[in-house]
Structures are given as structure tokens and as C-alpha cells.
C-alpha atoms as a PDB file:
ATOM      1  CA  UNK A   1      79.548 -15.623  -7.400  1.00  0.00           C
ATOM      2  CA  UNK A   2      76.044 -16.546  -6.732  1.00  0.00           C
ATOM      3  CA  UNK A   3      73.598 -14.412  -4.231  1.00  0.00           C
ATOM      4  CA  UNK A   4      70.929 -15.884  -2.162  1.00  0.00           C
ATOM      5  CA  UNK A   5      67.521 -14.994  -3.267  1.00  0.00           C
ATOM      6  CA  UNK A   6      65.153 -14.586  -0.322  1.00  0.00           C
ATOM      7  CA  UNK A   7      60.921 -15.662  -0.969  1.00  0.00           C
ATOM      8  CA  UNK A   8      59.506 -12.760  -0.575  1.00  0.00           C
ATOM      9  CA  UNK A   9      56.679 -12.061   1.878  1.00  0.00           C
ATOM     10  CA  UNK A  10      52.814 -12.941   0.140  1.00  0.00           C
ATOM     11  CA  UNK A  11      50.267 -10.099   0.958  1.00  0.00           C
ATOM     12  CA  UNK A  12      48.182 -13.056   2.682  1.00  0.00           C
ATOM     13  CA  UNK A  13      51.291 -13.185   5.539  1.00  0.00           C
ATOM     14  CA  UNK A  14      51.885  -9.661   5.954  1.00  0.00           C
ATOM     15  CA  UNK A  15      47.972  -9.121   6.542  1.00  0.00           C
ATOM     16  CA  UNK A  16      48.348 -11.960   9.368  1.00  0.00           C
ATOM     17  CA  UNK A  17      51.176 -10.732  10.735  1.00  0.00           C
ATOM     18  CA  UNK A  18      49.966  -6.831  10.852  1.00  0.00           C
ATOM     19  CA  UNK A  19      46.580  -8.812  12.561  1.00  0.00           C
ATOM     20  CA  UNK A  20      48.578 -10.388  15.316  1.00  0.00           C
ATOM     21  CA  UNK A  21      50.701  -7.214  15.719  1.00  0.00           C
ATOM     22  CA  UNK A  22      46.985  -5.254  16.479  1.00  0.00           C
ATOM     23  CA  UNK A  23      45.910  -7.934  18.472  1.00  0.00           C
ATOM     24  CA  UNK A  24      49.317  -7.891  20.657  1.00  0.00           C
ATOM     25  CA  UNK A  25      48.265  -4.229  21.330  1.00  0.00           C
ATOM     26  CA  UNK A  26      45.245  -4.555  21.733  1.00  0.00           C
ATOM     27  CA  UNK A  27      45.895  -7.100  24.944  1.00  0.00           C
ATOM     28  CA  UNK A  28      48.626  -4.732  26.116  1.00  0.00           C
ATOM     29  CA  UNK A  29      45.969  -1.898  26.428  1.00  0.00           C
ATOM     30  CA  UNK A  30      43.561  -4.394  28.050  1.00  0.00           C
ATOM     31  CA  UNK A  31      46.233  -5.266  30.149  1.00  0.00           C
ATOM     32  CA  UNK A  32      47.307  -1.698  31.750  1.00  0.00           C
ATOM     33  CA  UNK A  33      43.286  -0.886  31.964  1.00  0.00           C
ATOM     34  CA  UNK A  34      42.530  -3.615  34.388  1.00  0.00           C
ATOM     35  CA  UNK A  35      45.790  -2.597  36.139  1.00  0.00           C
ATOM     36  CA  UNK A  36      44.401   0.671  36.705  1.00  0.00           C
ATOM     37  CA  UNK A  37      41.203  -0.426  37.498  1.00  0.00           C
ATOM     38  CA  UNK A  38      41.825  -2.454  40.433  1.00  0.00           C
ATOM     39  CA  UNK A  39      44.457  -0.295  41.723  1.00  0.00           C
ATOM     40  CA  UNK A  40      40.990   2.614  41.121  1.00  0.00           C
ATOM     41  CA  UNK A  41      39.386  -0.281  42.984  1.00  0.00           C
ATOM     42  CA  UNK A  42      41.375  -0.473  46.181  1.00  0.00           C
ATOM     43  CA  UNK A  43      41.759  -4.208  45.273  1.00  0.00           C
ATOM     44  CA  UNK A  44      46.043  -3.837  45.904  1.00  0.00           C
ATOM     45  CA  UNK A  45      48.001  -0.913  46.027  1.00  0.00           C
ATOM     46  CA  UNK A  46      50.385  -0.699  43.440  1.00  0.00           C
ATOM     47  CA  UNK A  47      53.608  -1.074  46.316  1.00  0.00           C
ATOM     48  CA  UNK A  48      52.192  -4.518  47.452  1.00  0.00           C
ATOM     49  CA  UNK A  49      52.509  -5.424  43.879  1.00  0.00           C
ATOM     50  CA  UNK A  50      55.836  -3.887  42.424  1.00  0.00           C
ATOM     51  CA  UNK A  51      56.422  -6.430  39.896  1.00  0.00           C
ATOM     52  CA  UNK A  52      53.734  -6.298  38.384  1.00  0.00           C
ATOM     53  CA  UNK A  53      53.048  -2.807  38.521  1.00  0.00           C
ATOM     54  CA  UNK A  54      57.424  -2.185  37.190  1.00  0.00           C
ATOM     55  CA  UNK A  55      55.773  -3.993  34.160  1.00  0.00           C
ATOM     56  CA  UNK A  56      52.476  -2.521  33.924  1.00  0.00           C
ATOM     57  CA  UNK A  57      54.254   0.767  33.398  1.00  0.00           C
ATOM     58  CA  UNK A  58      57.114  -0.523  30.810  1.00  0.00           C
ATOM     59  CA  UNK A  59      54.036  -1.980  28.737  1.00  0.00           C
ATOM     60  CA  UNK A  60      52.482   1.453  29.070  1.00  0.00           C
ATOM     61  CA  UNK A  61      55.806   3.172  27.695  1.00  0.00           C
ATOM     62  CA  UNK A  62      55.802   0.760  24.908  1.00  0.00           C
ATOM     63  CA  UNK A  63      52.235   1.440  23.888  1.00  0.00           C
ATOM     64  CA  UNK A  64      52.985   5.072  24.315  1.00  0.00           C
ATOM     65  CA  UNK A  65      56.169   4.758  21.469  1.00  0.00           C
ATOM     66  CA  UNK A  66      53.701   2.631  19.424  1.00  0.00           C
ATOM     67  CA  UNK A  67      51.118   5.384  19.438  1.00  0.00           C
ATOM     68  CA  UNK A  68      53.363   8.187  18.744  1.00  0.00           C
ATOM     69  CA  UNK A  69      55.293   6.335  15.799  1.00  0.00           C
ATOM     70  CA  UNK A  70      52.083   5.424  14.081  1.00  0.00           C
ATOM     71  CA  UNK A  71      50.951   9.089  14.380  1.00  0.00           C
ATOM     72  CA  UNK A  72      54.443   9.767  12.921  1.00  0.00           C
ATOM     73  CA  UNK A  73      54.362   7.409  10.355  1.00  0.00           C
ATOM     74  CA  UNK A  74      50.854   8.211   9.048  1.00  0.00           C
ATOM     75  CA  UNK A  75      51.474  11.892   9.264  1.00  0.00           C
ATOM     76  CA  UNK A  76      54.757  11.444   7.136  1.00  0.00           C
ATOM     77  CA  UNK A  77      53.589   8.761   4.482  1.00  0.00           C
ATOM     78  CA  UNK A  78      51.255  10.585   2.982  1.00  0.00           C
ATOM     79  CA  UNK A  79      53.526  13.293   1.382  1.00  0.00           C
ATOM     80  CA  UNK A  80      53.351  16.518   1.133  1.00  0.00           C
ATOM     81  CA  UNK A  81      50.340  18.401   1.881  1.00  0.00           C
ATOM     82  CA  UNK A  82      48.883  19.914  -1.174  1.00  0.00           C
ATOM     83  CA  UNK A  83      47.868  23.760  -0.610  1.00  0.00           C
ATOM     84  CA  UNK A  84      45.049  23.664  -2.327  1.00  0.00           C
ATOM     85  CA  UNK A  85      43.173  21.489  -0.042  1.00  0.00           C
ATOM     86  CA  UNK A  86      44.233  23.311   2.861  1.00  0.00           C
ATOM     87  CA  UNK A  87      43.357  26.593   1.788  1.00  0.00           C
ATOM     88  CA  UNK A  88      39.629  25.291   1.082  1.00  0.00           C
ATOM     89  CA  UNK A  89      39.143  23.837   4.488  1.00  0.00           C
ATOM     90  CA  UNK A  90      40.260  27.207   5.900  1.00  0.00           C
ATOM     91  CA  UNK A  91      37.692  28.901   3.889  1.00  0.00           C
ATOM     92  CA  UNK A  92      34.785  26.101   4.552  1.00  0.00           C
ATOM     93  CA  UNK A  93      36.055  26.754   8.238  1.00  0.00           C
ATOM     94  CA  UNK A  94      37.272  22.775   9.035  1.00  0.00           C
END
């Protein structure tokens, strides 16, 4: 029996792809800060506009999960925290 052998990924792809990932978030946070600003504005309140504002805030939720997973994720991929680090902040008072 034979398996399929998948290409893998090249480094060159997975640096465009983590690029337009950034970018994506970086439109969604553009997006929910001129949301706020015109509602800050008095341009519309946010009932005359429910649609958009229903997806305002389920664009802020997901931008909230990114944030906290990325804080997860680069708080757990480093390892473990070596003790001898720590202890000399502490004493250099960082």
C-alpha cells in the first residue's frame, strides 16, 4: 500500500501567509476603531445601525480570542522559565 506524500509548506509561503494573517487583523482593528469613532462622533447611534454594529462586536470578540491566544501561545512556547534569571531581575528590582 502506497501513502500520499503531501509538498510541504516553503518558509517563503508561510512568511506570506503569517503577513496576510497580520494584515487581516490589522483591518479588523481599523475596522472596530472607526466604528467607535463615529458612534463617539454622534454620526449614528449604534440602534439605527444594528447590523453593522451585531458585526462590529463579533469582529471585536474575535480579535479579543486572537489577542489572548497569542499571549497564550508566546507565554507557553518558550518553556520553562529558568530560576536563575528570575531571581536576578528580583534582585536588580525589574
Amino acid at each position: 500500500m502506497t501513502t500520499l506524500h503531501m509538498p510541504r509548506t516553503s518558509p517563503r509561503m508561510s512568511a506570506v501567509a503569517e503577513g496576510v494573517r497580520e494584515v487581516f487583523w490589522v483591518v479588523v482593528l481599523g475596522i472596530i476603531a472607526a466604528y467607535v469613532f463615529f458612534v463617539a462622533l454622534g454620526a449614528f447611534s449604534p440602534g439605527e445601525v444594528a447590523g453593522v454594529s451585531i458585526a462590529v462586536v463579533i469582529l471585536l470578540a474575535l480579535w479579543l480570542v486572537h489577542v489572548g491566544t497569542a499571549r497564550w501561545s508566546e507565554r507557553h512556547r518558550t518553556g520553562p522559565r529558568d530560576h536563575r534569571v528570575s531571581s536576578g531581575r528580583e534582585r536588580r528590582g525589574f
